[in-house]
N, C-alpha and C. Protein backbone atom coordinates (compact mmCIF):
# COMPACT_ATOMS: atom_id res chain seq x y z
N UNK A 1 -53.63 121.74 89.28
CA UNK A 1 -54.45 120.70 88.70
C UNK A 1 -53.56 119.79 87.84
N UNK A 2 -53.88 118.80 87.97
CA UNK A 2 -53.20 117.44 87.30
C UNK A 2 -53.37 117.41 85.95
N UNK A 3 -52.58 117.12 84.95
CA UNK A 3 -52.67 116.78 83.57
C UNK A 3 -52.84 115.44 83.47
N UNK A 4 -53.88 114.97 82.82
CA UNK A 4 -54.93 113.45 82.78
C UNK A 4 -53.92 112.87 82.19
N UNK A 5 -53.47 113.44 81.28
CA UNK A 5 -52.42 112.65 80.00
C UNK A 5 -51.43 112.62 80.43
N UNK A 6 -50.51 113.36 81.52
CA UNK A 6 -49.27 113.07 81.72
C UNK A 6 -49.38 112.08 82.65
N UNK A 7 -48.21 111.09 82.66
CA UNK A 7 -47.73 110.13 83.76
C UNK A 7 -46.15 109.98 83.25
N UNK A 8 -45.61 110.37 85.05
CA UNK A 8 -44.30 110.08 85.74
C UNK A 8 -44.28 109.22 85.62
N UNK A 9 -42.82 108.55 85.04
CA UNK A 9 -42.37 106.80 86.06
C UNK A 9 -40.60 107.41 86.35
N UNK A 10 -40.64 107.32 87.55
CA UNK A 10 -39.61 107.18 88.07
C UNK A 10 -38.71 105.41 87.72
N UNK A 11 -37.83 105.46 87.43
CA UNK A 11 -36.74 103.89 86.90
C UNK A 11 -36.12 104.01 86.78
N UNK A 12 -34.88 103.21 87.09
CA UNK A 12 -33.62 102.94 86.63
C UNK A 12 -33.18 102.26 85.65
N UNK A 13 -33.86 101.42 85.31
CA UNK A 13 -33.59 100.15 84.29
C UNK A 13 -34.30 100.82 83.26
N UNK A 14 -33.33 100.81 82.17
CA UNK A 14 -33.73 101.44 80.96
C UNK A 14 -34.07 100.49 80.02
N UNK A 15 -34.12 98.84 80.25
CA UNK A 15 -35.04 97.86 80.03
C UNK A 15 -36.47 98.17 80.64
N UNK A 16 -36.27 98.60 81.97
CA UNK A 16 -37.72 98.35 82.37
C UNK A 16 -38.75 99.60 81.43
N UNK A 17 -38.02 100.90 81.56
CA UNK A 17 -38.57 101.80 81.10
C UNK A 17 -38.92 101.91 79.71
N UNK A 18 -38.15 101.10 79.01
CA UNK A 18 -38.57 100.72 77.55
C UNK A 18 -39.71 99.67 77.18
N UNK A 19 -39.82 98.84 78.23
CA UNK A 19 -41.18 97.79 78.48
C UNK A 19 -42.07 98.71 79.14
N UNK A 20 -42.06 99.78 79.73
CA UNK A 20 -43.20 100.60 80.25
C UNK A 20 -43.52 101.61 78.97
N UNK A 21 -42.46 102.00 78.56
CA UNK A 21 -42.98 102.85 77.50
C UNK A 21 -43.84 102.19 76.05
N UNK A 22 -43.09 100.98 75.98
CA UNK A 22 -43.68 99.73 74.63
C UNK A 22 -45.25 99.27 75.48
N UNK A 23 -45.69 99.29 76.11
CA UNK A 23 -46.96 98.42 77.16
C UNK A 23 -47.53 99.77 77.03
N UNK A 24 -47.76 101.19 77.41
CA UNK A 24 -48.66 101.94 77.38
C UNK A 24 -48.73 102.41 76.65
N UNK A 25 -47.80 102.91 75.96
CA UNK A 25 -48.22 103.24 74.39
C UNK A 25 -48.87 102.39 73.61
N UNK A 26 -48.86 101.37 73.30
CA UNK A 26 -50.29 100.42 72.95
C UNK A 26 -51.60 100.53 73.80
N UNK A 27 -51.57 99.88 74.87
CA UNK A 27 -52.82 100.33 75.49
C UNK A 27 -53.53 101.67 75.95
N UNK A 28 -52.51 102.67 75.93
CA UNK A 28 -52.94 103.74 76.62
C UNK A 28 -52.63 105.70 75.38
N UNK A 29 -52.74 105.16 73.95
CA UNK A 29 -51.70 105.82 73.66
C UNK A 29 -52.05 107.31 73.56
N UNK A 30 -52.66 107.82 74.41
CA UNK A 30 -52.95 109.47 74.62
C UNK A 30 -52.16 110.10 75.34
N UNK A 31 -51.18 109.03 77.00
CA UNK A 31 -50.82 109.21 77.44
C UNK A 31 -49.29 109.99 76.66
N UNK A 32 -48.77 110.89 78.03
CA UNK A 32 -47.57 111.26 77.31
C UNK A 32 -46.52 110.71 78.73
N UNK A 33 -45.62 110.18 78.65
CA UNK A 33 -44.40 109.32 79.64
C UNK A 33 -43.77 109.87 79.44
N UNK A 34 -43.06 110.36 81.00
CA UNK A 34 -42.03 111.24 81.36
C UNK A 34 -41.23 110.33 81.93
N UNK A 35 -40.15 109.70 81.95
CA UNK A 35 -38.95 109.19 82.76
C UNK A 35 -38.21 109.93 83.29
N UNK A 36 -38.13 109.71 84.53
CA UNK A 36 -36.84 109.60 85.55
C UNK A 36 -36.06 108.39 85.63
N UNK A 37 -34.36 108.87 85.33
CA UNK A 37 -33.80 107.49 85.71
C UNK A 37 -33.70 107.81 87.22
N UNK A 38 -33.48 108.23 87.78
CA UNK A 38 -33.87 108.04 89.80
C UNK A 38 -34.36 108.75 90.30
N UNK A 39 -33.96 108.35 91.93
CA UNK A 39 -35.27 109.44 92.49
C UNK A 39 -34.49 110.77 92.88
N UNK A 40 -33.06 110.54 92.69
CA UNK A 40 -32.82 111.88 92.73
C UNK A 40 -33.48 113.47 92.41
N UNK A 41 -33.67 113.18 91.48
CA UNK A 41 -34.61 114.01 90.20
C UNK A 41 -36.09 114.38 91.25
N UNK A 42 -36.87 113.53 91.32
CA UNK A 42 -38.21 113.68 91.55
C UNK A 42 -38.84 114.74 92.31
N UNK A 43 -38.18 115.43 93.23
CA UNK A 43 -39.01 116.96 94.05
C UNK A 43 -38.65 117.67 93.08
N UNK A 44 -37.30 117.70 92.20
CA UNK A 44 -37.00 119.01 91.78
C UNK A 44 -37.91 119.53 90.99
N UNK A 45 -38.73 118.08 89.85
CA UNK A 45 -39.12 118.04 89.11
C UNK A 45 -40.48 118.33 89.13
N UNK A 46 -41.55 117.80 90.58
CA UNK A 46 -42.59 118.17 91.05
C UNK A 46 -43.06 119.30 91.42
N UNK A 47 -41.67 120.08 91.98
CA UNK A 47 -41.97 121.48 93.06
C UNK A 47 -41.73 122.35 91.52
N UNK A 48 -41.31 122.29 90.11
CA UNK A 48 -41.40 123.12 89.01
C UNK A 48 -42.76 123.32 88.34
N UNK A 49 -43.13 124.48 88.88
CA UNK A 49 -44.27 124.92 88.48
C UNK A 49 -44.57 125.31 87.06
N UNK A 50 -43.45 125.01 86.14
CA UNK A 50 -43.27 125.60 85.02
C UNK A 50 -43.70 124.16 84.11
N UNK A 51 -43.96 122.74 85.01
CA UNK A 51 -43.97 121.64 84.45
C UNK A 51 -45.19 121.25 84.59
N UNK A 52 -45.94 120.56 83.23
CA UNK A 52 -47.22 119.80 83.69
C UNK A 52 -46.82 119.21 84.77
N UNK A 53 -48.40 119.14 85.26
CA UNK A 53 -48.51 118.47 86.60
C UNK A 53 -48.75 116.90 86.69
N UNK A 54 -47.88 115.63 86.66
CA UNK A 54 -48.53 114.33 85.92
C UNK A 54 -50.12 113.75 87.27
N UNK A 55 -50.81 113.48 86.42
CA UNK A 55 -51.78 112.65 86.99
C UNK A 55 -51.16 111.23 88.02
N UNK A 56 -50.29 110.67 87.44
CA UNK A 56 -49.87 109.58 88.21
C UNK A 56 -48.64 109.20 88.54
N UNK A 57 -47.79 109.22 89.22
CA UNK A 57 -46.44 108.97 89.28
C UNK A 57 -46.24 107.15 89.12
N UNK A 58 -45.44 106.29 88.58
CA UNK A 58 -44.87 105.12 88.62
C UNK A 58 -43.42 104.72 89.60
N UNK A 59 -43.23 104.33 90.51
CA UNK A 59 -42.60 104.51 91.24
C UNK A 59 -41.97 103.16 91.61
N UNK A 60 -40.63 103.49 91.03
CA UNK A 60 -39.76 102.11 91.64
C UNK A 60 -39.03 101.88 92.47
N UNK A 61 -39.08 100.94 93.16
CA UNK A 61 -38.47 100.82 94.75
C UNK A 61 -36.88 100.63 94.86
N UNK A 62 -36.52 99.45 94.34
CA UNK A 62 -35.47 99.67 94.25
C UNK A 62 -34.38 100.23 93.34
N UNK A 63 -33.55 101.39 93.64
CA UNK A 63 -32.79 102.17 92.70
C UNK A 63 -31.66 102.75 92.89
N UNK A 64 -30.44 102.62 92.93
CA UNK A 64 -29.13 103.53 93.23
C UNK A 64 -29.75 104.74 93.97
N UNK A 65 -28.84 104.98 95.19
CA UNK A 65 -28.92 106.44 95.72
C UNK A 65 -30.18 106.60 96.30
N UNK A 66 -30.99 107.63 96.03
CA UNK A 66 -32.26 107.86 96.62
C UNK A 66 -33.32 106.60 95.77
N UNK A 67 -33.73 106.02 96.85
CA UNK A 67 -34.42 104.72 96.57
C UNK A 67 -35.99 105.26 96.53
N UNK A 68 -37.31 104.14 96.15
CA UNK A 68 -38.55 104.56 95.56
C UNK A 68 -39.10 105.19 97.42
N UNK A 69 -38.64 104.36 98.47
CA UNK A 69 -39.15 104.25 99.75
C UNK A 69 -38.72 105.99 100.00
N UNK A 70 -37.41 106.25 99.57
CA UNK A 70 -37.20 107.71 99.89
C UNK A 70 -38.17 108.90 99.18
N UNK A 71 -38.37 108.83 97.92
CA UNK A 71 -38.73 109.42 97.00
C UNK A 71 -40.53 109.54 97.96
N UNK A 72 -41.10 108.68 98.22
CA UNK A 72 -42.51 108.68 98.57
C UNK A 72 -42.19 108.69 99.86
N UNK A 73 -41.81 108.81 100.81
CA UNK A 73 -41.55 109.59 101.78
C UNK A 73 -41.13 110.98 101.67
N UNK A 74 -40.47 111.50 101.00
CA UNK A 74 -40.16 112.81 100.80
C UNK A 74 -41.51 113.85 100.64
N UNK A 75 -42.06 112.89 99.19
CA UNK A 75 -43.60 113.54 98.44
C UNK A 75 -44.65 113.53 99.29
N UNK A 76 -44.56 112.43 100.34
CA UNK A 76 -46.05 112.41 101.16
C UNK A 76 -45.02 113.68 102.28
N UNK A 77 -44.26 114.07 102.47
CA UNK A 77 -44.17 115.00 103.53
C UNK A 77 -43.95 116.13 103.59
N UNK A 78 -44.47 116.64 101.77
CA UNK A 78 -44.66 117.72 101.36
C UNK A 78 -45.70 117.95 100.70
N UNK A 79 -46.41 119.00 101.56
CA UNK A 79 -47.69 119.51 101.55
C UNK A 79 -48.33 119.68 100.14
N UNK A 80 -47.64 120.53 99.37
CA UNK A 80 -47.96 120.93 97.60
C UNK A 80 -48.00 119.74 97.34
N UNK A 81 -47.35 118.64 97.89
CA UNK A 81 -47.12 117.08 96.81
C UNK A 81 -48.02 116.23 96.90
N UNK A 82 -48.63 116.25 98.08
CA UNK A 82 -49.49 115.77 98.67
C UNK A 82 -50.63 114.94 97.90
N UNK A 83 -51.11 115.38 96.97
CA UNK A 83 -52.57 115.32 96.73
C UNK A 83 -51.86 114.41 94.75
N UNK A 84 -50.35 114.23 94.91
CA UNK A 84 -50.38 113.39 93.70
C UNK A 84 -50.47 111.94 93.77
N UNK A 85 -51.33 110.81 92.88
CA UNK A 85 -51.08 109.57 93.22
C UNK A 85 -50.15 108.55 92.53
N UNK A 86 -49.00 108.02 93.88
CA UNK A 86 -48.62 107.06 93.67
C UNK A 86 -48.59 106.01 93.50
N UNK A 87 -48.02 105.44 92.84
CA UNK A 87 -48.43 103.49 92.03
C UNK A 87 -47.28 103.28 92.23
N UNK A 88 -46.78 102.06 93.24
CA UNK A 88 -44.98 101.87 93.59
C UNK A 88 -45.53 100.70 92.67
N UNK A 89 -44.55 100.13 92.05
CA UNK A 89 -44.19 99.64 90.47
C UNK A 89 -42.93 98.80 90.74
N UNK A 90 -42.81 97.61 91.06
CA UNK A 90 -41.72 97.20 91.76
C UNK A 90 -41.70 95.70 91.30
N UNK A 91 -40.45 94.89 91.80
CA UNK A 91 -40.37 93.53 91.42
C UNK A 91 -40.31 92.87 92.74
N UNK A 92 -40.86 93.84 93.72
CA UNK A 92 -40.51 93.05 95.06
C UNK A 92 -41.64 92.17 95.70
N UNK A 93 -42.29 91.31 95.62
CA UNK A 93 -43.18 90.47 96.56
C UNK A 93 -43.21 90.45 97.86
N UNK A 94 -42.19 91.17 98.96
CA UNK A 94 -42.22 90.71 99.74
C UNK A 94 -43.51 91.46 101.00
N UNK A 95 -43.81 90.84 101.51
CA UNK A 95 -44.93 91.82 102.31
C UNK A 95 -44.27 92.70 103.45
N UNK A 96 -43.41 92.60 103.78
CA UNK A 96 -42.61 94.05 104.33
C UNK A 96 -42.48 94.73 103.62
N UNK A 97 -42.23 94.85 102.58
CA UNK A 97 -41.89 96.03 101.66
C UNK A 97 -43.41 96.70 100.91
N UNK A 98 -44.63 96.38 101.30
CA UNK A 98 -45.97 96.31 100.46
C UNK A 98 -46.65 96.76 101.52
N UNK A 99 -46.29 96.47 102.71
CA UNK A 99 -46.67 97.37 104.21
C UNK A 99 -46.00 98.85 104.29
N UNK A 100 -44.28 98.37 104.11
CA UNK A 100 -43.78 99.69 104.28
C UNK A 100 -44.10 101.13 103.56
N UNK A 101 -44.56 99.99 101.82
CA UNK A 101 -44.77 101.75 101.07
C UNK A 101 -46.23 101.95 101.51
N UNK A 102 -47.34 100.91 101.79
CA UNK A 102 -48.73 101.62 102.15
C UNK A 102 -48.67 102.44 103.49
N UNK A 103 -47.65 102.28 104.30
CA UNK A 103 -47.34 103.31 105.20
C UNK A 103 -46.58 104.50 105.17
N UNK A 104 -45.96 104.33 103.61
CA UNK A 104 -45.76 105.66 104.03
C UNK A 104 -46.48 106.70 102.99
N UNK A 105 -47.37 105.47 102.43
CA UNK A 105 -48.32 106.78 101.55
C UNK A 105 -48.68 106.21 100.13
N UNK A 106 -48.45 104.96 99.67
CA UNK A 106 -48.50 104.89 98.38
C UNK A 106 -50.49 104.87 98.07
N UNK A 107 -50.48 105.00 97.10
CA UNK A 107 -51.92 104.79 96.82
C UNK A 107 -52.33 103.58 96.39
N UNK A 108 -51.11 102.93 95.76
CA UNK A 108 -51.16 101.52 94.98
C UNK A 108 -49.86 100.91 95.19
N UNK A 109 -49.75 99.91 95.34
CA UNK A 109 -48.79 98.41 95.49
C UNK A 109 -48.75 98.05 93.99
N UNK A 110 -48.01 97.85 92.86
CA UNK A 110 -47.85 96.55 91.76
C UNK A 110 -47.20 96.19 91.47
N UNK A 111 -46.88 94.50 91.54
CA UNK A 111 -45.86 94.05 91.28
C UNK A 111 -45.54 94.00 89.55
N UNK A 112 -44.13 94.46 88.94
CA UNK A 112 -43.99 93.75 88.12
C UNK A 112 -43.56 92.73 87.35
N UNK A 113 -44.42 92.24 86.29
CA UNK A 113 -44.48 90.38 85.90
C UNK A 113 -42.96 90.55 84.94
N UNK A 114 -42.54 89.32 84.89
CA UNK A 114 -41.57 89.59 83.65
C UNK A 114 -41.99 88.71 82.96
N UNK A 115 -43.04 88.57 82.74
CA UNK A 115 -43.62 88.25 80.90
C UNK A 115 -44.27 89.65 80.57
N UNK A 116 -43.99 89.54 79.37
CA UNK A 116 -44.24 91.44 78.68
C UNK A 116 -46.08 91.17 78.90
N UNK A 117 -46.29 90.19 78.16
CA UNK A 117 -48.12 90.16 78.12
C UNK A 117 -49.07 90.34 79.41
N UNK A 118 -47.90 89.83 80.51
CA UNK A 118 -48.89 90.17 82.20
C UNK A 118 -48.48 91.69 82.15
N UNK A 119 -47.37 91.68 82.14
CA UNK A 119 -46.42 93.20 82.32
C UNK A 119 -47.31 94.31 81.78
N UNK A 120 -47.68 94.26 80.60
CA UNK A 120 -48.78 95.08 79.96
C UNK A 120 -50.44 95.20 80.45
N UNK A 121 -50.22 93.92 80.94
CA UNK A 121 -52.13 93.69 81.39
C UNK A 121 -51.83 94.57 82.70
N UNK A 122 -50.73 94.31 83.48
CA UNK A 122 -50.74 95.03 84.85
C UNK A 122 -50.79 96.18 84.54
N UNK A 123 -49.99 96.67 83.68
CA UNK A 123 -50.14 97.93 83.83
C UNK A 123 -51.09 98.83 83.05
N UNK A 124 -51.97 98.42 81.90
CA UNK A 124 -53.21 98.81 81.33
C UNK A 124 -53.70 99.08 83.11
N UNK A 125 -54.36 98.15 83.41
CA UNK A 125 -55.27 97.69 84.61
C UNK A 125 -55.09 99.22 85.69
N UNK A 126 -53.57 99.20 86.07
CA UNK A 126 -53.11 100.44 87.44
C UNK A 126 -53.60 101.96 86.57
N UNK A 127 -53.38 101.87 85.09
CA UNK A 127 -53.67 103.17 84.40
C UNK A 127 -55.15 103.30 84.59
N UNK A 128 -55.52 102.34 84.25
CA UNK A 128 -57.71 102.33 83.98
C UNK A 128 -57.77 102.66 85.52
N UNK A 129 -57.79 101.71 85.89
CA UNK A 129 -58.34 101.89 87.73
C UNK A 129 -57.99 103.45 87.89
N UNK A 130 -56.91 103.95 88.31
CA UNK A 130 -56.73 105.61 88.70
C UNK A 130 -56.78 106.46 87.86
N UNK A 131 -57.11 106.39 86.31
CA UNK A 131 -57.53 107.34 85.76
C UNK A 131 -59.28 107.36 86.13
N UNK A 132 -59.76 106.44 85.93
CA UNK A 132 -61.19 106.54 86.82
C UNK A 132 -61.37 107.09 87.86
N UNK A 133 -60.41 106.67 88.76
CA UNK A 133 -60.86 107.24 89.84
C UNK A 133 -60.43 108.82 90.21
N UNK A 134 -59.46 109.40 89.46
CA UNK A 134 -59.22 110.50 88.98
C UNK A 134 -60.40 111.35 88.82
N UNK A 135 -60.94 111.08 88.02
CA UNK A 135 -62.29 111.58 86.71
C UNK A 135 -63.23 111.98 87.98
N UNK A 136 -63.13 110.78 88.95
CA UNK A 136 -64.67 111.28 90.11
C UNK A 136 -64.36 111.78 90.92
């Protein structure tokens, strides 16, 4: 079972992750944020049963080494992983890349803004929406 309060973000940019951590901790501040700087990290960290289980992973596409496209391919093709939801969290617009992750499993597409005030509204918004839909 999922812990409501925890949420993953997988990132590299320790700018970005400091604007994710400054944006939900205001809007969201029950939550507890776990960073990954890549996706290296991410099964080891999932398949540890010794670790809360996060409610939502944040997932960035592009990243040194094992990229966001690998990372959610890996998770959708493991069974235990299966049932966690992903939010790819990205700066990419392009609609190949917004096809590719809904194919290979994401639950959510969002782009991110680089003004902090959208940056925050987006991401209040991806937290509300799937913690709701969590709950039912």
């Amino acid at each position: 079972m999922n812990d409501r309060r925890l949420v993953l973000v997988v990132e590299d940019s320790a700018e970005d992750r400091e604007a994710i951590d400054r944006a939900l901790s205001r809007s969201h501040p029950e939550l507890d944020l776990e960073f990954l700087p890549d996706g290296n990290l991410v099964l080891d960290r999932l398949r540890d049963r010794e670790q809360r289980w996060p409610a939502l992973l944040f997932l960035d596409l592009n990243m040194p080494g094992v990229d966001g496209y690998q990372v959610l391919t890996q998770v959708r093709a493991d069974p235990d992983l299966g049932p966690l939801t992903i939010i790819v969290f990205t700066s990419s617009t392009a609609s190949a890349d917004i096809d590719r992750c809904y194919a290979a499993g994401a639950d959510s597409y969002v782009y991110k803004p680089v003004n902090f005030a959208l940056f925050r509204t987006v991401l209040r918004g991806a937290v509300d929406y799937w913690q709701q839909n969590l709950a039912t």
